[in-house]
PDB file of N, CA and C in Angstrom:
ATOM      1  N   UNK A   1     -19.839  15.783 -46.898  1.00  0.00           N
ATOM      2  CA  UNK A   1     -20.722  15.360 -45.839  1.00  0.00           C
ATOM      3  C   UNK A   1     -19.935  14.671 -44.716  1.00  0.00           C
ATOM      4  N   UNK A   2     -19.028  13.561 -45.250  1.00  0.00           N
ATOM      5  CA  UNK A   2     -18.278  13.107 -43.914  1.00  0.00           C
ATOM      6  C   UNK A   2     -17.411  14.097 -43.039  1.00  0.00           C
ATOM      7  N   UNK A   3     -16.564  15.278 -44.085  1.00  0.00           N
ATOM      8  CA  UNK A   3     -15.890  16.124 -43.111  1.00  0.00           C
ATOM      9  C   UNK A   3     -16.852  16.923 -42.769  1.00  0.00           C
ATOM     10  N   UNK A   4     -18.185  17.318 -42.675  1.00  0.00           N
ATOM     11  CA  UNK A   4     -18.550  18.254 -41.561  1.00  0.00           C
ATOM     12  C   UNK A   4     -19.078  17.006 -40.092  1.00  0.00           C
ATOM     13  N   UNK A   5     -19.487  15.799 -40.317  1.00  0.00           N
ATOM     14  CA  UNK A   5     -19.895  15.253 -39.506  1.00  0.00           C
ATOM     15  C   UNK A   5     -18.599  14.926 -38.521  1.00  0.00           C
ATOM     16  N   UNK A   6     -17.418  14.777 -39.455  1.00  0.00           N
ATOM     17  CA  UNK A   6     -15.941  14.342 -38.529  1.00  0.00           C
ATOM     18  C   UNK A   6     -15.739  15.497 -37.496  1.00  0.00           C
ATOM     19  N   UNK A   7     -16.016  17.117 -38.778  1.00  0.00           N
ATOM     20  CA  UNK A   7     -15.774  18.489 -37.390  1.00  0.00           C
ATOM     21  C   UNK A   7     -16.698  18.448 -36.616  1.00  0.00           C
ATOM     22  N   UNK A   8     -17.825  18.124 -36.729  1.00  0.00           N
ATOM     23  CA  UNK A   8     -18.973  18.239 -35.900  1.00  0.00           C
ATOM     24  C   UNK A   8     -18.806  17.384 -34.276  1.00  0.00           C
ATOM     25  N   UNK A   9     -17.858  16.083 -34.446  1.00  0.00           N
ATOM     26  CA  UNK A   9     -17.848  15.155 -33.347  1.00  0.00           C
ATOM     27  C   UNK A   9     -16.604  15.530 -32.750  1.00  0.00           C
ATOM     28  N   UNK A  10     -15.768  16.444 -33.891  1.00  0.00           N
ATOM     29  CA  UNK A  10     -14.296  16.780 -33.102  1.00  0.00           C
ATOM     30  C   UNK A  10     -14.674  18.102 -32.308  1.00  0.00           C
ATOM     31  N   UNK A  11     -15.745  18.404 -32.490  1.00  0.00           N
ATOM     32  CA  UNK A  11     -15.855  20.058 -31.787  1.00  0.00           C
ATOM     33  C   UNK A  11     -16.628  19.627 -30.249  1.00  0.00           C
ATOM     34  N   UNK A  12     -17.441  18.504 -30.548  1.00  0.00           N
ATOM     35  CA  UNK A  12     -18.201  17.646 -29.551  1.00  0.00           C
ATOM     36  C   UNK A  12     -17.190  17.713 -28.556  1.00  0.00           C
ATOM     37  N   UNK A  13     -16.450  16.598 -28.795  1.00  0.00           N
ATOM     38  CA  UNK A  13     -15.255  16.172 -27.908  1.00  0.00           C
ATOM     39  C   UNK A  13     -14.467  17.057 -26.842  1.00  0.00           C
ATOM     40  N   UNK A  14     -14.249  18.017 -28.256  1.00  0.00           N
ATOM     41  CA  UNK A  14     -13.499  19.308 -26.996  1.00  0.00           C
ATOM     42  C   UNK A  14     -14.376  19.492 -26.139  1.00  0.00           C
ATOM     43  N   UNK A  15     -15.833  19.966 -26.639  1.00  0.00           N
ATOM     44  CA  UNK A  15     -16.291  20.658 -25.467  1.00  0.00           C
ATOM     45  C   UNK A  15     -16.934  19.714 -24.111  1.00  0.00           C
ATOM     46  N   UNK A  16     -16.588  18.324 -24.577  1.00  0.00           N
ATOM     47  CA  UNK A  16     -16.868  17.114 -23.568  1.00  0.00           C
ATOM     48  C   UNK A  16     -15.357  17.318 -22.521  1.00  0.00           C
ATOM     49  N   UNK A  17     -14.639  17.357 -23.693  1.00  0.00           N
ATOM     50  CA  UNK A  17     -13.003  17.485 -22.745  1.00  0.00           C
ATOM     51  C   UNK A  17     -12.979  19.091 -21.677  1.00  0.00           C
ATOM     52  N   UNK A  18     -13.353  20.051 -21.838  1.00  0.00           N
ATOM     53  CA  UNK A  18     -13.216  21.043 -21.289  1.00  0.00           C
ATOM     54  C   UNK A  18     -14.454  20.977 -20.391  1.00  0.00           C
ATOM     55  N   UNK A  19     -15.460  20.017 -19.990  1.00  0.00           N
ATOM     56  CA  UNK A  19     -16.231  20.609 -18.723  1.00  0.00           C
ATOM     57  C   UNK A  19     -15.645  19.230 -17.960  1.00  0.00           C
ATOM     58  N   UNK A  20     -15.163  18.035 -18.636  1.00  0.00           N
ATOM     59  CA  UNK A  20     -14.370  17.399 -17.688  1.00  0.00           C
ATOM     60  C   UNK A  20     -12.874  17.458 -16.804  1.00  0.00           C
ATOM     61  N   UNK A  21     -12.817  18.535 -17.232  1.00  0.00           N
ATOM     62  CA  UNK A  21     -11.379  19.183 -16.571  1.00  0.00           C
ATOM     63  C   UNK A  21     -11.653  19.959 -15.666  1.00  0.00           C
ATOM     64  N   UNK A  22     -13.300  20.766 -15.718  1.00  0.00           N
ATOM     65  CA  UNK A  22     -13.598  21.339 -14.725  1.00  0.00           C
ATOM     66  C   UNK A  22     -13.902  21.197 -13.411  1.00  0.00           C
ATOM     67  N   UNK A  23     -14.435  19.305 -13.361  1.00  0.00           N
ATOM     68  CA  UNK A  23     -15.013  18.552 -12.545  1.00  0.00           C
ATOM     69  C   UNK A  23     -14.027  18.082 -11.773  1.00  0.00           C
ATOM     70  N   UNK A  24     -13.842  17.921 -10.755  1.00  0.00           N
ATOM     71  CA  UNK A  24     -12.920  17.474  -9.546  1.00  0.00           C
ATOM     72  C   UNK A  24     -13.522  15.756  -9.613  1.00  0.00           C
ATOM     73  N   UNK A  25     -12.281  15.211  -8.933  1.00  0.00           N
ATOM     74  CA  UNK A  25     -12.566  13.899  -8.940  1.00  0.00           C
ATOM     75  C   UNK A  25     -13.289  13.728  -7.461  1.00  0.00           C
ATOM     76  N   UNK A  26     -14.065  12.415  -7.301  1.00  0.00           N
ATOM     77  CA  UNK A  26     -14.885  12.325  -6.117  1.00  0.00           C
ATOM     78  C   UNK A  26     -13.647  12.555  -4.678  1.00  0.00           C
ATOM     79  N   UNK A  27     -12.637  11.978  -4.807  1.00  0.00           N
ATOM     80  CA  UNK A  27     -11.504  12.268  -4.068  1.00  0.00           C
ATOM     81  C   UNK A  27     -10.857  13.345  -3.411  1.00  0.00           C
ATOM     82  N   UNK A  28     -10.620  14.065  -4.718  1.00  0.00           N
ATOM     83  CA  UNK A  28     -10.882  15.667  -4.309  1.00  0.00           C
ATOM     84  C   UNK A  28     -11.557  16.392  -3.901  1.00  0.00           C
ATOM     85  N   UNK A  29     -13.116  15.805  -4.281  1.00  0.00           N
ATOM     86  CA  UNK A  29     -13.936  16.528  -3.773  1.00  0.00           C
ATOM     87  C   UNK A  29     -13.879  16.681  -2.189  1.00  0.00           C
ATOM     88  N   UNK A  30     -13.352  14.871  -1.596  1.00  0.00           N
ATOM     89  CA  UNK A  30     -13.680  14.317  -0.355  1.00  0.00           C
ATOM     90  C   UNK A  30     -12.567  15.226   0.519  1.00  0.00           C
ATOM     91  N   UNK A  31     -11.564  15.737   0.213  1.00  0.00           N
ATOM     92  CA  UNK A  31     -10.075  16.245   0.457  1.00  0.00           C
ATOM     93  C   UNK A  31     -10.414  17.432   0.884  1.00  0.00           C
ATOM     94  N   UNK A  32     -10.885  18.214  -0.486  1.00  0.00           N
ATOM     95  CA  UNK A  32     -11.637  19.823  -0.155  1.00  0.00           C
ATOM     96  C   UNK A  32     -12.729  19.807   1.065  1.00  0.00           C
ATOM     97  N   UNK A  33     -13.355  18.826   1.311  1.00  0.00           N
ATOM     98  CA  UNK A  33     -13.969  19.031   2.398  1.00  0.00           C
ATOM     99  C   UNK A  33     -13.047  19.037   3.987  1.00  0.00           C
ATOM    100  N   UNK A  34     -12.520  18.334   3.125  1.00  0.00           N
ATOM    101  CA  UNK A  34     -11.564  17.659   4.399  1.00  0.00           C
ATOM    102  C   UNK A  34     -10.433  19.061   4.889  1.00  0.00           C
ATOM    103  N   UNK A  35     -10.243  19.568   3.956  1.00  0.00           N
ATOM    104  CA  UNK A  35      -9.438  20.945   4.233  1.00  0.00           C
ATOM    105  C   UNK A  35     -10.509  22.110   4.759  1.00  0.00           C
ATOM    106  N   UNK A  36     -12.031  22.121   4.276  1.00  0.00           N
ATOM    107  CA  UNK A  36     -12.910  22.902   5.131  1.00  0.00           C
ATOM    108  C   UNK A  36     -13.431  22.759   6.609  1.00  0.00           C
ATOM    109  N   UNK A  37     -12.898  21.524   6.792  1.00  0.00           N
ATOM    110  CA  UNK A  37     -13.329  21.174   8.203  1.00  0.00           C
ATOM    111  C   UNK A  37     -12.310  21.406   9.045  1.00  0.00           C
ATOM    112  N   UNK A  38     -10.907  21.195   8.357  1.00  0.00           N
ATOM    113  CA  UNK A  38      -9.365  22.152   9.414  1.00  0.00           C
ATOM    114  C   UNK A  38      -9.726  23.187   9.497  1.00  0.00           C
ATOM    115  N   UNK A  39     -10.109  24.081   8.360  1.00  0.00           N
ATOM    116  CA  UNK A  39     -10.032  25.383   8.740  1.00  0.00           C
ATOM    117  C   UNK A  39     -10.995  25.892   9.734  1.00  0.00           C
ATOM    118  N   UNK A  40     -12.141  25.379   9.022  1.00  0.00           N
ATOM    119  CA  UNK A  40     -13.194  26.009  10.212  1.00  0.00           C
ATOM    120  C   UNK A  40     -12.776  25.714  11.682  1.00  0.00           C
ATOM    121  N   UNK A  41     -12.201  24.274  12.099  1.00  0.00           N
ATOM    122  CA  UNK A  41     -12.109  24.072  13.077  1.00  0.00           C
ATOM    123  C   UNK A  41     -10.537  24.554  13.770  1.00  0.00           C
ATOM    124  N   UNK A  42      -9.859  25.233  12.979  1.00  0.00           N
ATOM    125  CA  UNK A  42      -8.854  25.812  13.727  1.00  0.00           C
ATOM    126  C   UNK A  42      -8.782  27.467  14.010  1.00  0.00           C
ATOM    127  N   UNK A  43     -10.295  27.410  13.304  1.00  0.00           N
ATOM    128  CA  UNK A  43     -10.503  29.080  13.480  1.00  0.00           C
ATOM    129  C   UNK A  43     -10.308  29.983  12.105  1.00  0.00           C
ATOM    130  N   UNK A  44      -9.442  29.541  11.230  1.00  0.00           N
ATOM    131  CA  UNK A  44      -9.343  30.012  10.160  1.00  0.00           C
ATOM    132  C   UNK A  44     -11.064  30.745   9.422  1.00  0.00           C
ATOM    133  N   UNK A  45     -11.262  32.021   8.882  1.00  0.00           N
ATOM    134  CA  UNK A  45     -12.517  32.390   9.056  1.00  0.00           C
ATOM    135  C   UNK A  45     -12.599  33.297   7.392  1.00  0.00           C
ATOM    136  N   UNK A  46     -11.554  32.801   6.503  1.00  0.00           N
ATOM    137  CA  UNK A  46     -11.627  33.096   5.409  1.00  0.00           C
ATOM    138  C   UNK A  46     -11.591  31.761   5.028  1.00  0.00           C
ATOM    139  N   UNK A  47     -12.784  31.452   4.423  1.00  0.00           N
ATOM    140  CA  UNK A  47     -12.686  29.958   3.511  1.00  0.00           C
ATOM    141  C   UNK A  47     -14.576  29.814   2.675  1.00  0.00           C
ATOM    142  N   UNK A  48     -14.124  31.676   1.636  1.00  0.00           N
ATOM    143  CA  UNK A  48     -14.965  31.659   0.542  1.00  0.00           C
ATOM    144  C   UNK A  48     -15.059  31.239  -0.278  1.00  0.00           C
ATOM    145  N   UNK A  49     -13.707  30.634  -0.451  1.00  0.00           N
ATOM    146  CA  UNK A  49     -13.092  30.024  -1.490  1.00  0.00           C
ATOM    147  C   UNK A  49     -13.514  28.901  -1.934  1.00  0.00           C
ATOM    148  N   UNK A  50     -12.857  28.143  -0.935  1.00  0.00           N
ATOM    149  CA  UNK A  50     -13.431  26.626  -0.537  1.00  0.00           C
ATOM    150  C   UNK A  50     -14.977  26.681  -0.691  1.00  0.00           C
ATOM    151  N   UNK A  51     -15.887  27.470   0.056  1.00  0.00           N
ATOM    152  CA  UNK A  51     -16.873  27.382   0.574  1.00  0.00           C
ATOM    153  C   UNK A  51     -17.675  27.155  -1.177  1.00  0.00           C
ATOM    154  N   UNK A  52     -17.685  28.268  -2.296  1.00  0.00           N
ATOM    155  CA  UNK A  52     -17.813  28.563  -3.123  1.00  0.00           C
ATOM    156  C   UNK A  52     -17.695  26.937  -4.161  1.00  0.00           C
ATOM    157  N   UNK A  53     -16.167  26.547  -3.852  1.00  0.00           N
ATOM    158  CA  UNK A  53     -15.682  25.235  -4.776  1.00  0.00           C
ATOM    159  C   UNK A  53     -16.812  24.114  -4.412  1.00  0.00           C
ATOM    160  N   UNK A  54     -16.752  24.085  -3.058  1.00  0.00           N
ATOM    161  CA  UNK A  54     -17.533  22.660  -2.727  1.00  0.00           C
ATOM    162  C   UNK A  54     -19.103  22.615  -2.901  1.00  0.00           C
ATOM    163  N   UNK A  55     -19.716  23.975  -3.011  1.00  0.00           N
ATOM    164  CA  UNK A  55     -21.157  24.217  -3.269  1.00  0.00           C
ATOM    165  C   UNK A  55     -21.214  23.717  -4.909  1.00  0.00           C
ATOM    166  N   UNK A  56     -20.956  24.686  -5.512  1.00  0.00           N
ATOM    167  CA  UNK A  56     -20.245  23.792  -7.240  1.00  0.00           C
ATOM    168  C   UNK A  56     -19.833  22.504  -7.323  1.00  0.00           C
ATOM    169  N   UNK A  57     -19.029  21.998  -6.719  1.00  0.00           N
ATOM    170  CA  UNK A  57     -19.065  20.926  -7.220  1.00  0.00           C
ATOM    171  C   UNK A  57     -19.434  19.929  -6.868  1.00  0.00           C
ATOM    172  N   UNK A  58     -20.556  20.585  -5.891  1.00  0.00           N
ATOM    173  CA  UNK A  58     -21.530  18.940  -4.741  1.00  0.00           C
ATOM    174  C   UNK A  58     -22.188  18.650  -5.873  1.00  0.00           C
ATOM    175  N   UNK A  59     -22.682  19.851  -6.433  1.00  0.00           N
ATOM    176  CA  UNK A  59     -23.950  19.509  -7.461  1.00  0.00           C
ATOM    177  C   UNK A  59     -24.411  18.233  -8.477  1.00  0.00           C
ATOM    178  N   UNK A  60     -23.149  18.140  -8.553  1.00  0.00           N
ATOM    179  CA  UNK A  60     -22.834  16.947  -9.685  1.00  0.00           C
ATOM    180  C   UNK A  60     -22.941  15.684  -8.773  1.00  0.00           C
ATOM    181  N   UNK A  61     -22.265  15.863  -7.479  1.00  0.00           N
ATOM    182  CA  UNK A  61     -21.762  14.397  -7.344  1.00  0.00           C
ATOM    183  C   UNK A  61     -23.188  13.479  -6.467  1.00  0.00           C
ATOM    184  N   UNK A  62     -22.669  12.173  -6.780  1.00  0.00           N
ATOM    185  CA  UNK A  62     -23.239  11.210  -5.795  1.00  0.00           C
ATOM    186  C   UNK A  62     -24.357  11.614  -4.541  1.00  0.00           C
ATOM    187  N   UNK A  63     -24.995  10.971  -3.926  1.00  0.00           N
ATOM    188  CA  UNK A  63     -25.460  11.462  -2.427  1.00  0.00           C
ATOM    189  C   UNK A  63     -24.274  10.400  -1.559  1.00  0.00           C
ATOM    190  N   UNK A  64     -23.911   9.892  -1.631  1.00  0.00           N
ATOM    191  CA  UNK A  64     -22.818   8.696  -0.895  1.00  0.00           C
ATOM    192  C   UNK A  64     -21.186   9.280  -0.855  1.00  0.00           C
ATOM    193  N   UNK A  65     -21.140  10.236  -2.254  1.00  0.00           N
ATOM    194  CA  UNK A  65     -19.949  10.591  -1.855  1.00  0.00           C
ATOM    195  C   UNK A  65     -19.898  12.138  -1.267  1.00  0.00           C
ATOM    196  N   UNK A  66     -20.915  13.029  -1.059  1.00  0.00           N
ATOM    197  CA  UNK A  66     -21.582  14.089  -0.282  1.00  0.00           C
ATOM    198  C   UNK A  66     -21.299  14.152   1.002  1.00  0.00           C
ATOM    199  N   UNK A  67     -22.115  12.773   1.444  1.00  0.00           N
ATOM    200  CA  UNK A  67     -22.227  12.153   2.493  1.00  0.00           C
ATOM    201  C   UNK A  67     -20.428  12.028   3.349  1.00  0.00           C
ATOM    202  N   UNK A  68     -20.367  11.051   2.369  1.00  0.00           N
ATOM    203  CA  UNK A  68     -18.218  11.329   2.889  1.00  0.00           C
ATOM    204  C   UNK A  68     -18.127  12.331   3.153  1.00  0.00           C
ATOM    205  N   UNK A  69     -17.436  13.599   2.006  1.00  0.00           N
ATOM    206  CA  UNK A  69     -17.357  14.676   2.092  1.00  0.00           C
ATOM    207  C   UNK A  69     -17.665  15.401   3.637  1.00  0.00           C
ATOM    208  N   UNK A  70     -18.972  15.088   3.790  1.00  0.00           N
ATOM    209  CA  UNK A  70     -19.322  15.790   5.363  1.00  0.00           C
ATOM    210  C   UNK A  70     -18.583  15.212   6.073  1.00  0.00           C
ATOM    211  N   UNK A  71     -18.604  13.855   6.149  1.00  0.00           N
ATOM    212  CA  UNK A  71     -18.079  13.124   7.444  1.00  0.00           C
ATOM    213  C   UNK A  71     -17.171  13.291   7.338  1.00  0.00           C
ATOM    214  N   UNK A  72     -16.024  13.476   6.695  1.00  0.00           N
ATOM    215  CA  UNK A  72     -14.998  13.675   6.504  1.00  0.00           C
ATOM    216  C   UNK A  72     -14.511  15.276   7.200  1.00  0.00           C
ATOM    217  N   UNK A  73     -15.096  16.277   6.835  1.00  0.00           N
ATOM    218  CA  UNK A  73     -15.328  17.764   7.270  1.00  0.00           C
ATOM    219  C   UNK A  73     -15.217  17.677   8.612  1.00  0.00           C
ATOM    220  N   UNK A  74     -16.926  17.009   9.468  1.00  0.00           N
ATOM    221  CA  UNK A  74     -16.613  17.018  10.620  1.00  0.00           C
ATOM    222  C   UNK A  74     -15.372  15.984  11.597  1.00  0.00           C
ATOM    223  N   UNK A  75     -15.469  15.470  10.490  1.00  0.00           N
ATOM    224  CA  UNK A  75     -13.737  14.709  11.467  1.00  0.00           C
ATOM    225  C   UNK A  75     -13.069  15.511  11.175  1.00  0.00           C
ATOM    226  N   UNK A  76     -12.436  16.381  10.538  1.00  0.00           N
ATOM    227  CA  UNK A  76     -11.085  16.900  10.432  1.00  0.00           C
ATOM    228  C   UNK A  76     -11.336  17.978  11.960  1.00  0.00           C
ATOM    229  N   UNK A  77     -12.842  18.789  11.772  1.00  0.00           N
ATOM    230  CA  UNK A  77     -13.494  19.987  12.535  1.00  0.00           C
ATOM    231  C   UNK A  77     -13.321  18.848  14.112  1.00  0.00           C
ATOM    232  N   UNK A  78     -13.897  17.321  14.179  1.00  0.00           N
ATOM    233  CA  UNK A  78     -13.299  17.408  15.747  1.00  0.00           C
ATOM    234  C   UNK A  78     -11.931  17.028  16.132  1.00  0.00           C
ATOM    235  N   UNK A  79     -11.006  16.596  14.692  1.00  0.00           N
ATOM    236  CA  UNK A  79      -9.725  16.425  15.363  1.00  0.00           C
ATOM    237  C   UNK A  79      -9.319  17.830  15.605  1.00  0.00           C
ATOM    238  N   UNK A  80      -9.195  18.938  15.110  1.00  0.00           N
ATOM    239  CA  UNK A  80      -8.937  20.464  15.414  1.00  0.00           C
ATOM    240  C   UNK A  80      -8.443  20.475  16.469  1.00  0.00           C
ATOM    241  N   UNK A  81     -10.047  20.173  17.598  1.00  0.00           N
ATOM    242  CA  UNK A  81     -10.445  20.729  18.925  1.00  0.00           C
ATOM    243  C   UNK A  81      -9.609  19.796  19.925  1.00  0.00           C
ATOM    244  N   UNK A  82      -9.003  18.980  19.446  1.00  0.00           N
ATOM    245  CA  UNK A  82      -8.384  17.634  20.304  1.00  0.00           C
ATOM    246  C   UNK A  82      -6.854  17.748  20.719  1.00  0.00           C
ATOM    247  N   UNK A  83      -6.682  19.443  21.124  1.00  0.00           N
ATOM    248  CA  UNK A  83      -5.198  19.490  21.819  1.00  0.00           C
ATOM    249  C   UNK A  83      -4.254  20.441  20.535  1.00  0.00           C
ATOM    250  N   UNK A  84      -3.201  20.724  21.224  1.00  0.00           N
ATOM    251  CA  UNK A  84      -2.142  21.579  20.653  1.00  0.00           C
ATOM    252  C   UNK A  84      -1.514  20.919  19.263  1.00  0.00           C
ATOM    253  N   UNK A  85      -1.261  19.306  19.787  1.00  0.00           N
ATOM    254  CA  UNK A  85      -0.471  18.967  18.705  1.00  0.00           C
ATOM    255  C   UNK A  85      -1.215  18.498  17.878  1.00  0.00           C
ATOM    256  N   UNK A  86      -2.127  18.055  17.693  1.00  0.00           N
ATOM    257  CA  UNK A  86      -3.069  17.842  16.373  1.00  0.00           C
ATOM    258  C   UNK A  86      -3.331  19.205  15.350  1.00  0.00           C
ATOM    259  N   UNK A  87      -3.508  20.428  16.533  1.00  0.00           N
ATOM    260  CA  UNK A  87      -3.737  21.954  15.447  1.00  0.00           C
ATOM    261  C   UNK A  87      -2.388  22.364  15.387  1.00  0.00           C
ATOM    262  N   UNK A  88      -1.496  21.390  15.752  1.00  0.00           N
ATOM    263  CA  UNK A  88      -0.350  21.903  14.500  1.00  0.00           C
ATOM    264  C   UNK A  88       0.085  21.150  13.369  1.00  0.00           C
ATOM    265  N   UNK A  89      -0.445  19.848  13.829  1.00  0.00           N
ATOM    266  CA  UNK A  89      -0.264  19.024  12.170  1.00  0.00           C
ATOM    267  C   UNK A  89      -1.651  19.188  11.212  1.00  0.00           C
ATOM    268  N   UNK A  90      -2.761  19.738  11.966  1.00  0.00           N
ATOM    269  CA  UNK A  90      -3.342  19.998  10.926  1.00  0.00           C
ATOM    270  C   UNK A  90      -3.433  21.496  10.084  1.00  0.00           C
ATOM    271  N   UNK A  91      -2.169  22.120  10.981  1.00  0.00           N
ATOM    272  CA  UNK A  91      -2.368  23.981  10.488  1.00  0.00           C
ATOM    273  C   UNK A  91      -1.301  23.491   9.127  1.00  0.00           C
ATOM    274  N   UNK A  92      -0.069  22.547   9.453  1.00  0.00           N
ATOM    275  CA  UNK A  92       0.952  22.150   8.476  1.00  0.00           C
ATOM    276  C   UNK A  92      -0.421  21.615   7.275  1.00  0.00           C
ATOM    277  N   UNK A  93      -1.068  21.102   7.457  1.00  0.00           N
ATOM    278  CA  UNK A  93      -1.951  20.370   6.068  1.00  0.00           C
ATOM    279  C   UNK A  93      -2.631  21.230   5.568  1.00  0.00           C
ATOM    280  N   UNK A  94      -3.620  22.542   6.476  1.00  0.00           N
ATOM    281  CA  UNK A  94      -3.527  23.826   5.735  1.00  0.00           C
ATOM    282  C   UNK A  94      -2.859  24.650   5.050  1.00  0.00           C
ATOM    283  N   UNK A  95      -1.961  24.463   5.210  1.00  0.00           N
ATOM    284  CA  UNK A  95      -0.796  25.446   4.993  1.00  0.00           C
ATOM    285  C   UNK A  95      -0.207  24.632   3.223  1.00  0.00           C
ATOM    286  N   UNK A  96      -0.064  23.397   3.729  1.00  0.00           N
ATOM    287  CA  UNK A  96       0.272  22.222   2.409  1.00  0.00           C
ATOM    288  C   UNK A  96      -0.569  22.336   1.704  1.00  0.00           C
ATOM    289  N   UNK A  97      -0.987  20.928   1.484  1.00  0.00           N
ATOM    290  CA  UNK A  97      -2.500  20.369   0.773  1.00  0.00           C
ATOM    291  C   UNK A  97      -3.275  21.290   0.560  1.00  0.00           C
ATOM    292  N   UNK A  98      -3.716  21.913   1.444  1.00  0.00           N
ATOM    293  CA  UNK A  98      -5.165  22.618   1.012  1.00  0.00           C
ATOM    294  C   UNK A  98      -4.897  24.035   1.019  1.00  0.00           C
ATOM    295  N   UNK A  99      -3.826  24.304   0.934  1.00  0.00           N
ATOM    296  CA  UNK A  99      -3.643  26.088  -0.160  1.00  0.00           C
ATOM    297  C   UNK A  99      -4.489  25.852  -1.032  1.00  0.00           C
ATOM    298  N   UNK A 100      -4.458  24.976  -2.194  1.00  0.00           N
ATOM    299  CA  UNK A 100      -4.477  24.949  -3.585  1.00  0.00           C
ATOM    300  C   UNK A 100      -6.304  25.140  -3.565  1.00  0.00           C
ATOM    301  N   UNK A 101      -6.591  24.139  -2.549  1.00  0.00           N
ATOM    302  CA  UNK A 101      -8.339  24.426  -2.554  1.00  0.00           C
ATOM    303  C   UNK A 101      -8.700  26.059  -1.612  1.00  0.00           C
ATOM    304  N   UNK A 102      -7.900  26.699  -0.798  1.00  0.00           N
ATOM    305  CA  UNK A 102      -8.402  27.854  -0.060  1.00  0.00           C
ATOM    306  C   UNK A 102      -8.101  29.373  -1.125  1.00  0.00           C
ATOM    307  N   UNK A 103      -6.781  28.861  -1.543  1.00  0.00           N
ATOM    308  CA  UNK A 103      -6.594  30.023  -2.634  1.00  0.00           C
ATOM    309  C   UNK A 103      -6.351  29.908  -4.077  1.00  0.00           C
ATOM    310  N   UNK A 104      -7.401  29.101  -4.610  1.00  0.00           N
ATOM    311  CA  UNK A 104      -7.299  29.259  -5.953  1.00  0.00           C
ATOM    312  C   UNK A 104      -6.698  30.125  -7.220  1.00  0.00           C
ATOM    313  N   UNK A 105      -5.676  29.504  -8.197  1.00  0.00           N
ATOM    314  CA  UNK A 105      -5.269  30.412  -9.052  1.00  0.00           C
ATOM    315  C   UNK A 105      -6.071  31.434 -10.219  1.00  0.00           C
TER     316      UNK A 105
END
């Protein structure tokens, strides 16, 4: 009786451990937005990717950290529009940082 209740909480666990690996931290979440708002705003016009990640994983989160997330989006979307040299340090942070959220492995 105790070893099926011990497998029973060890099988628990995993499957507690494997949908928390799936979940992005609120941070990331705030980042991925933050990389959807370069792209859109530098014109970039493939971002299914992204688009796809951040619908998934709003679901879960907060309304406060959502909320970031946007604001965060549209700041990146009006620094874009704010001259040459800003859409090139933010094409370098596309290009960096936010590969990993535009083209997923």
């Amino acid at each position: 009786m105790k070893t099926a209740i011990i497998a029973i909480a060890a099988v628990m666990s995993l499957a507690g451990a494997a949908d928390a690996a799936e979940r992005m931290t609120d941070m990331a979440y705030v980042k991925a937005a933050r990389c959807k708002g370069i792209a859109s705003g530098v014109g970039q016009t493939d971002t299914a990717a992204l688009d796809n990640l951040l619908k998934e994983q709003g679901r879960s989160r907060e309304v406060y950290i959502r909320q970031r997330a946007e604001n965060e989006m549209t700041r990146a979307r009006r620094e874009a529009g704010r001259g040459d040299e800003n859409r090139t340090r933010l094409g370098a942070e596309l290009a960096g940082p936010c590969a990993a959220f535009l083209n997923p492995a």
